[in-house]
Protein backbone atom coordinates (compact mmCIF):
# COMPACT_ATOMS: atom_id res chain seq x y z
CA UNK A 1 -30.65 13.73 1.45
CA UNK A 2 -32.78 12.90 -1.43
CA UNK A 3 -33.65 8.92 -1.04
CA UNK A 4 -37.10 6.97 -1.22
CA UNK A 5 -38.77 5.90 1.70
CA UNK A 6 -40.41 3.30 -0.39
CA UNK A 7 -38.68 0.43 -2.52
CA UNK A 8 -38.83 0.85 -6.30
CA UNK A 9 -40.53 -2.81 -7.03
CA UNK A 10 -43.49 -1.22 -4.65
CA UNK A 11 -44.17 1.95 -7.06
CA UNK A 12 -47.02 1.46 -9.13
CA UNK A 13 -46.48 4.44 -10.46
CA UNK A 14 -43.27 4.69 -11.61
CA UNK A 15 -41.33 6.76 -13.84
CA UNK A 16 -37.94 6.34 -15.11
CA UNK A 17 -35.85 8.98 -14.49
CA UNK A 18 -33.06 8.36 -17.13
CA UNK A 19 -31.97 5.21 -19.17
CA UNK A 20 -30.55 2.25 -17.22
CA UNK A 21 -28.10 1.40 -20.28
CA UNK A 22 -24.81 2.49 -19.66
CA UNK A 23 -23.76 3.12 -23.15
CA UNK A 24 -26.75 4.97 -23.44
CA UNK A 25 -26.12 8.90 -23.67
CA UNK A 26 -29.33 9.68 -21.60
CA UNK A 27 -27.89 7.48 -18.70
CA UNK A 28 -25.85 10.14 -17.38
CA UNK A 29 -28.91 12.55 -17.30
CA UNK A 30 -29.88 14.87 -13.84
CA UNK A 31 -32.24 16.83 -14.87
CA UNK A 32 -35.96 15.86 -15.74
CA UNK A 33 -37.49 15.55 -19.09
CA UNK A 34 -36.14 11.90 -19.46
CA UNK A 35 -38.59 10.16 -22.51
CA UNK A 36 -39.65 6.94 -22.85
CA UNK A 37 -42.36 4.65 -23.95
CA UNK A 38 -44.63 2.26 -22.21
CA UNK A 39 -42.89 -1.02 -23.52
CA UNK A 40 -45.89 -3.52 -22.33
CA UNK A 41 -45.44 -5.62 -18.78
CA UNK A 42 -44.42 -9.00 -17.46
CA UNK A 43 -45.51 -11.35 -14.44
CA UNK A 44 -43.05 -12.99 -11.98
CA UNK A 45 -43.67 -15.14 -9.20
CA UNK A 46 -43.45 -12.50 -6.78
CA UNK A 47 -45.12 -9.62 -8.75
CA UNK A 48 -47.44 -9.31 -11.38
CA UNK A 49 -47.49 -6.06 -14.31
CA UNK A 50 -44.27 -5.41 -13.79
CA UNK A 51 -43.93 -2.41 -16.31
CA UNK A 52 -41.33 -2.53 -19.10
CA UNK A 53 -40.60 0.42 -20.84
CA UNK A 54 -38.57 1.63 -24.24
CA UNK A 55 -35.66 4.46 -24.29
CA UNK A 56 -36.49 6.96 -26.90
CA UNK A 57 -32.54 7.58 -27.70
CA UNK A 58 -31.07 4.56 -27.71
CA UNK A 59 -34.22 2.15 -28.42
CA UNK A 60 -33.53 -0.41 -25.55
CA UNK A 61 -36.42 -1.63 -23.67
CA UNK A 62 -35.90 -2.04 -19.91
CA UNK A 63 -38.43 -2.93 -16.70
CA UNK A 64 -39.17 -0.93 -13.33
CA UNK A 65 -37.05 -4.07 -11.61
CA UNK A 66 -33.55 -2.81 -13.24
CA UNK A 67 -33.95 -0.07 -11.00
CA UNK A 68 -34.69 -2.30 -8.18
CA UNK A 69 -31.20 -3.32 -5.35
CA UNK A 70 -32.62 -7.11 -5.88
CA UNK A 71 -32.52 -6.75 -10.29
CA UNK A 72 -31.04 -9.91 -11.07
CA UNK A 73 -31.53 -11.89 -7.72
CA UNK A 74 -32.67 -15.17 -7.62
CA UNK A 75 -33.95 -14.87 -3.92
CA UNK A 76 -34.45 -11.03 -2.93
CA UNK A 77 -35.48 -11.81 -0.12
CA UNK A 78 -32.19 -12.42 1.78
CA UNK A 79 -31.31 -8.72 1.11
CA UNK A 80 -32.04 -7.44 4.37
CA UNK A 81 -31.88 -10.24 6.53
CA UNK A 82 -28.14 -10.85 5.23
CA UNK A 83 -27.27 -7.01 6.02
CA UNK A 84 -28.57 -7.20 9.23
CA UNK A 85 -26.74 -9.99 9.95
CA UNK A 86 -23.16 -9.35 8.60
CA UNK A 87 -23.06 -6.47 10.87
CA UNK A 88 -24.65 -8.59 13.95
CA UNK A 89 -21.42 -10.50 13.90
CA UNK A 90 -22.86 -13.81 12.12
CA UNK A 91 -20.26 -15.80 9.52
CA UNK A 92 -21.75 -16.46 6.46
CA UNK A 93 -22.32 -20.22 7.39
CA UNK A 94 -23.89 -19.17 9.93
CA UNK A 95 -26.36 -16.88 7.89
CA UNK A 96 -26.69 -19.83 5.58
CA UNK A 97 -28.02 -21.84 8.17
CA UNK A 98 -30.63 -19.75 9.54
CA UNK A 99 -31.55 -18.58 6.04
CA UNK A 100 -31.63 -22.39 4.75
CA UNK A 101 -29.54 -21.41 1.66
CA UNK A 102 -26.32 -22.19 0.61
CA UNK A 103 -22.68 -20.27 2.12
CA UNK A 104 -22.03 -19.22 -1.68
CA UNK A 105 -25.30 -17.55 -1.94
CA UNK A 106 -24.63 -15.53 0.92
CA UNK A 107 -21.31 -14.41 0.01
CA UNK A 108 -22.84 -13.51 -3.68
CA UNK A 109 -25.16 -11.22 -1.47
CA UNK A 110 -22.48 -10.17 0.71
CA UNK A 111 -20.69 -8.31 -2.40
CA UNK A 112 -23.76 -7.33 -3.87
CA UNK A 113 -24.60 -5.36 -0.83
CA UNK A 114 -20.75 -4.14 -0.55
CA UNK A 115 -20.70 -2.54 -4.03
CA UNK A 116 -24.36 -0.95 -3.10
CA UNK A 117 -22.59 0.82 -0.15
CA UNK A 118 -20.11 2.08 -1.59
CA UNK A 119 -21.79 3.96 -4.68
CA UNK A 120 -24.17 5.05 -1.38
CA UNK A 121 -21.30 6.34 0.66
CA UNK A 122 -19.62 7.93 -2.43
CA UNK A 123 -23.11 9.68 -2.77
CA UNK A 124 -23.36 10.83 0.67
CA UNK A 125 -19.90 12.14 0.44
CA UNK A 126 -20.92 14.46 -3.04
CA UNK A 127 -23.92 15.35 -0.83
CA UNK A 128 -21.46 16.77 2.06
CA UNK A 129 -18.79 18.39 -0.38
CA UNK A 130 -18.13 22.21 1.24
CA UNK A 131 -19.98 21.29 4.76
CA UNK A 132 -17.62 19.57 6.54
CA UNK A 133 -16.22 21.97 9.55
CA UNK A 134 -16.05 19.39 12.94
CA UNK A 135 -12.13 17.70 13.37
CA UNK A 136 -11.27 14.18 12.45
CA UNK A 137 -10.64 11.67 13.92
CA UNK A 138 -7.72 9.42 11.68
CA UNK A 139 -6.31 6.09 12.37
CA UNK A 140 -5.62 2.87 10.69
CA UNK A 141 -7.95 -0.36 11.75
CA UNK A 142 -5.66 -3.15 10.86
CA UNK A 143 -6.39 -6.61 9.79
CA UNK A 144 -4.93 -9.29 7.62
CA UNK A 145 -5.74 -10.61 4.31
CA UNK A 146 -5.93 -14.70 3.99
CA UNK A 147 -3.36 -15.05 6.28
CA UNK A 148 -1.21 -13.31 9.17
CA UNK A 149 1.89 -12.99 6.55
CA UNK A 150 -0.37 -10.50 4.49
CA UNK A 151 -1.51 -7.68 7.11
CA UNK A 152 -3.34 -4.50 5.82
CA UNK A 153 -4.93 -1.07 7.01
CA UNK A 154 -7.85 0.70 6.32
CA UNK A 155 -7.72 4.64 6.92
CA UNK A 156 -10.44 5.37 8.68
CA UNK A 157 -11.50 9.50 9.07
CA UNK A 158 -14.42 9.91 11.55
CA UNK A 159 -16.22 12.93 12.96
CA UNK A 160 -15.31 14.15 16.26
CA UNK A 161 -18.32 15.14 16.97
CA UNK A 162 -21.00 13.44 14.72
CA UNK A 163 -18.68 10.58 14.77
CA UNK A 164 -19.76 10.35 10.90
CA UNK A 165 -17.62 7.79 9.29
CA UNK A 166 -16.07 10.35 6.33
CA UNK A 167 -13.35 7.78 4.45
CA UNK A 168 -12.04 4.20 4.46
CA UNK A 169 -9.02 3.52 2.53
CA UNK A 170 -7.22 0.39 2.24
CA UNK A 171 -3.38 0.33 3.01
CA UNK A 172 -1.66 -3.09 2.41
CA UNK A 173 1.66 -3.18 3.78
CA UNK A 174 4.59 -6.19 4.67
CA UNK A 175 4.52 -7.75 7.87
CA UNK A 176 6.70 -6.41 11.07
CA UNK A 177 7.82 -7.63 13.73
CA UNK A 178 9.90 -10.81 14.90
CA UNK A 179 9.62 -13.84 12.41
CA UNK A 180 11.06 -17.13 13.16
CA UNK A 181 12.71 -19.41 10.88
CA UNK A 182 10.11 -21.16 9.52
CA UNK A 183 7.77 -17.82 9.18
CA UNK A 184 10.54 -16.08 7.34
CA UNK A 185 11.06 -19.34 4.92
CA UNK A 186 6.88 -19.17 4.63
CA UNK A 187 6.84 -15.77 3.86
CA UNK A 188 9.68 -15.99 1.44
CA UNK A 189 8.34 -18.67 -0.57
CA UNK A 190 4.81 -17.40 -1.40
CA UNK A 191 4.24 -14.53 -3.93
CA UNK A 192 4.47 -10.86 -3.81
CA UNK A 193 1.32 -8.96 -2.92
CA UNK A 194 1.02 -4.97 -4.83
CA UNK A 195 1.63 -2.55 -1.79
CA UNK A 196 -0.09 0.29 -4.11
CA UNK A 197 1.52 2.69 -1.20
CA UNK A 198 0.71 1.80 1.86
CA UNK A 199 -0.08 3.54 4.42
CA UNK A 200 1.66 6.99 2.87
CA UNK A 201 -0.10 6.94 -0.59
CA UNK A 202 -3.39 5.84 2.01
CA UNK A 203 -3.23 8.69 4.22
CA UNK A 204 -2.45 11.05 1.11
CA UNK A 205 -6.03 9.85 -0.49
CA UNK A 206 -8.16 10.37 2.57
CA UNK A 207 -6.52 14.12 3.28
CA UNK A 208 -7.07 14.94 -0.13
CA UNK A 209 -10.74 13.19 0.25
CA UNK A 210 -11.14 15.35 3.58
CA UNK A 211 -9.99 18.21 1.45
CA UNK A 212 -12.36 18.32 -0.97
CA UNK A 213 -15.32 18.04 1.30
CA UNK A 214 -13.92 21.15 3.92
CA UNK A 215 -16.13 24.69 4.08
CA UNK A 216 -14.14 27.10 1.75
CA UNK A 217 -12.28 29.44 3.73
CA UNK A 218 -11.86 26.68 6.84
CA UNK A 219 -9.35 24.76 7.82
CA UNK A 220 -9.14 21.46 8.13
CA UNK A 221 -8.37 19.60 11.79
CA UNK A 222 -6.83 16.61 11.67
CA UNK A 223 -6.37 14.56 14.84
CA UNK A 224 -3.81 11.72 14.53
CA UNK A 225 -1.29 9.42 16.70
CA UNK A 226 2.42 9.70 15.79
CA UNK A 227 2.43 7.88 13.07
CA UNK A 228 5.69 8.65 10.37
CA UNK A 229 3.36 8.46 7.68
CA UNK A 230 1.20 10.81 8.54
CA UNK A 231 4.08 13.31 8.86
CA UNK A 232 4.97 12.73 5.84
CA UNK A 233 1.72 12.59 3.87
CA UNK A 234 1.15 16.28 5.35
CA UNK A 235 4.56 17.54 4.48
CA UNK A 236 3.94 16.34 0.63
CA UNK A 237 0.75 18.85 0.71
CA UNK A 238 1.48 22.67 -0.92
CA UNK A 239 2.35 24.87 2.10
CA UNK A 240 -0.97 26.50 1.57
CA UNK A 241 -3.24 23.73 2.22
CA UNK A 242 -6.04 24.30 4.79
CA UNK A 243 -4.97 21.97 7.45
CA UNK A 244 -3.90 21.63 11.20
CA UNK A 245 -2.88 18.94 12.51
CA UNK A 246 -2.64 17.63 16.49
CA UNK A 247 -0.68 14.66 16.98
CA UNK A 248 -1.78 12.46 20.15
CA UNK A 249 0.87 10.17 20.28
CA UNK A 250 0.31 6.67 21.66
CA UNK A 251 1.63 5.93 25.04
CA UNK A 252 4.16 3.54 26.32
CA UNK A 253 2.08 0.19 28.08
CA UNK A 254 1.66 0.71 31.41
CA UNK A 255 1.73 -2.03 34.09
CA UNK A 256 -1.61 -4.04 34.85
CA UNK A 257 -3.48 -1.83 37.76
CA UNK A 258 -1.65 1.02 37.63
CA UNK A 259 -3.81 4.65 36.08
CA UNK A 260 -3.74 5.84 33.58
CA UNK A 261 -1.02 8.89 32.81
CA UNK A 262 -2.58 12.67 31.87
CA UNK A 263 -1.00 12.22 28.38
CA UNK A 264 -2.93 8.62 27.76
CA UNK A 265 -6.27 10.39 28.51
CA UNK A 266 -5.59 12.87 26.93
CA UNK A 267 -4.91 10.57 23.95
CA UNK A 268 -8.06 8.67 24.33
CA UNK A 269 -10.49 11.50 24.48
CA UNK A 270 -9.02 13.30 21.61
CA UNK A 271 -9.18 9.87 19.82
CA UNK A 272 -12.48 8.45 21.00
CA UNK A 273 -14.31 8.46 17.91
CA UNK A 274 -11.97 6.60 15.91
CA UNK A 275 -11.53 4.10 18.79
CA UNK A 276 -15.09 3.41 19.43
CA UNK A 277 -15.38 2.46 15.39
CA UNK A 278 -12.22 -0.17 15.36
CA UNK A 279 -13.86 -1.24 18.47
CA UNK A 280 -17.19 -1.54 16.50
CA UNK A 281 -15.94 -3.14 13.96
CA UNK A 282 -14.07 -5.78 16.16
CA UNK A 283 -17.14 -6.16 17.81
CA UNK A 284 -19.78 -6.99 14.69
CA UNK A 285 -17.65 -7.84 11.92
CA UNK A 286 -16.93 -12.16 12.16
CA UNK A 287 -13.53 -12.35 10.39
CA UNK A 288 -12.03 -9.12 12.08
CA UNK A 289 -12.48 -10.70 16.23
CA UNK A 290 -9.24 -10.74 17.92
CA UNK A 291 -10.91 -13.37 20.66
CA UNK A 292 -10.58 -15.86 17.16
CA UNK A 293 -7.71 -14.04 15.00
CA UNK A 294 -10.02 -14.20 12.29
CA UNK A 295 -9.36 -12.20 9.15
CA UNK A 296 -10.91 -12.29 5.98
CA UNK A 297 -9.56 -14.34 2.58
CA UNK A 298 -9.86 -11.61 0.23
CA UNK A 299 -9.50 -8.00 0.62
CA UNK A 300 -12.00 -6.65 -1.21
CA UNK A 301 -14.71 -8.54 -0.01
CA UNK A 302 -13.02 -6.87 3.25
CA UNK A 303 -13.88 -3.53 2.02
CA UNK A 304 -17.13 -4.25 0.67
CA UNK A 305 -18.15 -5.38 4.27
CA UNK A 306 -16.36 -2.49 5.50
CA UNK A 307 -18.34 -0.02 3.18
CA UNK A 308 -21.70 -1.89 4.58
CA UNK A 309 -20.53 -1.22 8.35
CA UNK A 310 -19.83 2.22 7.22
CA UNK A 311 -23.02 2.78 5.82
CA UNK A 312 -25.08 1.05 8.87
CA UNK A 313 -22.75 3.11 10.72
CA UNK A 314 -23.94 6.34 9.57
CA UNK A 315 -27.35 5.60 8.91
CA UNK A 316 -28.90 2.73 10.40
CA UNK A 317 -27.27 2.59 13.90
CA UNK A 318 -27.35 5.40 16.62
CA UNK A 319 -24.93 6.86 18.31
CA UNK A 320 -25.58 5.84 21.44
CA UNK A 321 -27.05 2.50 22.05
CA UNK A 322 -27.54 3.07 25.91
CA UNK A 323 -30.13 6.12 24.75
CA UNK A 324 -33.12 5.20 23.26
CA UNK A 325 -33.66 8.57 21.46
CA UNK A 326 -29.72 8.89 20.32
CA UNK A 327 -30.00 10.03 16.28
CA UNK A 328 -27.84 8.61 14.39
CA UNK A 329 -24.51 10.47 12.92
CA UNK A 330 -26.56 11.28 9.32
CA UNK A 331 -29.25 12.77 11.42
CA UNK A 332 -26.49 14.98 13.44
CA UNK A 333 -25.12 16.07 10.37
CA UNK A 334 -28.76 17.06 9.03
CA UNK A 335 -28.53 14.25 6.02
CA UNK A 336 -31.89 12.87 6.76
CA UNK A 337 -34.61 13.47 9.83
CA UNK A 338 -34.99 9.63 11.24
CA UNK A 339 -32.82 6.59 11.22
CA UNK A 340 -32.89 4.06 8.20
CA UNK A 341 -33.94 0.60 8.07
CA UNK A 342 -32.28 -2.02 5.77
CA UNK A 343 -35.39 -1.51 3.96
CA UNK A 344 -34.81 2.33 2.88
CA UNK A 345 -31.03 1.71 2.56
CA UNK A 346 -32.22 -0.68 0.07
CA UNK A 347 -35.10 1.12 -1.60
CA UNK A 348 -33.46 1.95 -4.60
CA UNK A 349 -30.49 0.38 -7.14
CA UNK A 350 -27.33 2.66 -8.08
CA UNK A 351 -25.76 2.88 -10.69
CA UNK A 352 -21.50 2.66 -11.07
CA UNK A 353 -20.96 5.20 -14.11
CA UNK A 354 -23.47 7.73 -12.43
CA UNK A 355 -21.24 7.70 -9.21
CA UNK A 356 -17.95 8.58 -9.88
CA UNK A 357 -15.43 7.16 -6.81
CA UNK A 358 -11.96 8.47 -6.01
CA UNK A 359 -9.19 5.86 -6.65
CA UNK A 360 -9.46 3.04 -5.73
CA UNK A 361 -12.82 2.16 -5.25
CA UNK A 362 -13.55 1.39 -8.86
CA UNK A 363 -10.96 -0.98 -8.77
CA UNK A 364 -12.41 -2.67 -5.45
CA UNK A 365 -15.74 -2.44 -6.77
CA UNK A 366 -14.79 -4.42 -9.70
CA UNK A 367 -12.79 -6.78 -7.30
CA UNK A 368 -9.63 -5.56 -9.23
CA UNK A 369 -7.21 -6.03 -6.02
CA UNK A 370 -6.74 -9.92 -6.42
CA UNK A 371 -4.89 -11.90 -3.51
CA UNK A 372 -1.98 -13.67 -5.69
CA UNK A 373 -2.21 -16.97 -2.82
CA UNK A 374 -5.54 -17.62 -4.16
CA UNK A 375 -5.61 -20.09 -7.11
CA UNK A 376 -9.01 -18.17 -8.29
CA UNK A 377 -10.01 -14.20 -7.59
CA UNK A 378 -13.73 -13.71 -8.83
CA UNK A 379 -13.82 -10.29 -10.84
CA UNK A 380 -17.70 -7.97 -11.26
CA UNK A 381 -17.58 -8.10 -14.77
CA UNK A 382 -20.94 -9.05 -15.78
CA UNK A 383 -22.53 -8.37 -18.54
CA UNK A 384 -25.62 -6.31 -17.31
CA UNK A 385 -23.69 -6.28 -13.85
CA UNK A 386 -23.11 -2.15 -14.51
């Protein structure tokens, strides 16, 4: 995969490779031959001849720093420490108080670095398009949003065997289960929440995701519990689609003590992957413990967080912590030939209208999905935030 080792800010010889200006008709440029002029330099505190330079079509001036992850941050410095701890399992209070800065700041940070992983995912994904051959691995993690009356799911497709996290998807849906009085009259009384599908119009994104990313001529192995919606997100595909599916169905609970039955291990082996990421992610995400029934306020800064663990997933963690030379799931797949540090996953900036998503994380990165309990939901639509 084609990424710097080195962070932009540290180049002292760079070159821009296309204009930074959206509305600029050489932003959307891949090929070389970019032009522009030397546009003079500026000092900061941190760095001094920081290069500005001039676009030749559209006669906007810009600096090597708008290519930079920290453009626009007051204290770049958190970057990394911040990344490395919202997948450690710190609260943002708590990263606040080790980092002597204040809990906004963090959480500023916190969807900074979401919206970075997802344009970074969505390239990794364009990188894999026609190589994916291994099964998946497809469940829901579920979770709540601001409060136990407002439960959601994200779809989440792993590798069976580079355990490479492929999709997440979010799938808000209405509680189930007994209510009593008082929950019912709670849930009544606050305001509807957009299901945008569920988990049907969820699944039916992340199979058409998987899709688009299979070897031509291959077929697509799905491995899923018994989920209904699954059935019928499969059944809505033409009869010609590339896919088999294998349904593991989850078993009934079995007393304290007593083994497991052939069909449960079954279950779990065929399911592993999936199950060791929820498990990861109840593990080193703070508002997603079950030991706390934590759950986070808003659901997209859920999914930006989500997108980070995806990405630190993938490319920062290995597969094995118990083996010191484990490679990570990027390495198995032959996307890069050593593990990242927060460092290279933060070497360079991306940009939104270069990286087309699938629906709907341009909404989410925009922070489009508001939570209608909340008196205030904080859209990204600054000026020179694209």
């Amino acid at each position: 995969m084609d990424w710097p080792r080195t962070a932009i800010e540290q180049r002292s010889s760079f070159q821009p490779p296309f204009c930074p200006w959206p509305t600029c008709p050489e932003h959307r440029r891949r090929e070389p031959g970019y032009r522009c002029w030397r546009h003079g330099s500026f000092d900061t505190a941190r760095r001094r001849n920081v290069p500005r330079f001039l676009c030749c079509r559209c006669r906007r001036s810009f600096s090597r720093q708008t290519f930079s992850t920290s453009y626009y941050k007051k204290r770049p410095e958190l970057l990394r420490p911040i990344a490395a701890g919202l997948v450690a399992g710190s609260a943002l209070r708590q990263l606040a108080r080790s980092l002597r800065c204040a809990p906004n700041t963090v959480a500023g940070v916190a969807a900074h670095l979401g919206r970075h992983a997802m344009l970074l995912h969505q390239r990794t994904l364009d990188r894999l398009a026609g190589r994916l051959g291994e099964p998946i691995a497809f469940d829901h993690f579920e979770a709540f949003e601001y409060s136990q009356d407002f439960p959601f799911g994200v779809a989440t497709a792993v590798g069976a065997d580079s355990w490479f996290v492929y999709a997440l998807d979010p799938a808000p849906h209405r509680r189930s289960g007994r209510r009593s009085p008082a929950q019912a009259r709670r849930l009544r009384a606050r305001p509807e929440r957009a299901l945008r599908g569920g988990y049907l119009a969820s699944t039916q994104r992340v199979l058409d995701r998987l899709l688009s990313l299979t070897k031509p001529g291959k077929t697509l192995r799905l491995r899923c519990d018994g989920h209904a919606d699954y059935e019928r997100a499969v059944r809505k595909l033409p009869s010609t689609t590339p896919l088999s599916i294998e349904r593991f169905p989850n078993p009934p609970r079995r007393r304290k003590g007593t083994p497991r039955s052939p069909l449960a291990r079954l279950r779990d082996d065929a399911m592993f992957p999936v199950d060791l990421l929820h498990k990861i992610l109840r593990h080193s995400l703070a508002h997603h413990r079950r030991e706390t029934i934590a759950f986070p306020r808003r659901i997209n800064a859920a999914l930006e967080r989500l997108a980070l663990t995806a990405v630190w997933r993938n490319f920062v963690k290995r597969r094995s912590e118990r083996r010191t030379l484990s490679r990570s799931p990027a390495m198995w797949l032959g996307l890069t030939d050593e593990r990242w540090t927060w460092k290279r996953v933060l070497a360079r900036r991306l940009f939104f209208h270069r990286t087309p998503m699938a629906e709907p994380w341009p909404e989410l990165y925009r922070r489009g999905w508001t939570t209608p309990t909340l008196p205030a939901n904080a859209a990204h639509d600054r000026r020179n935030a694209f």
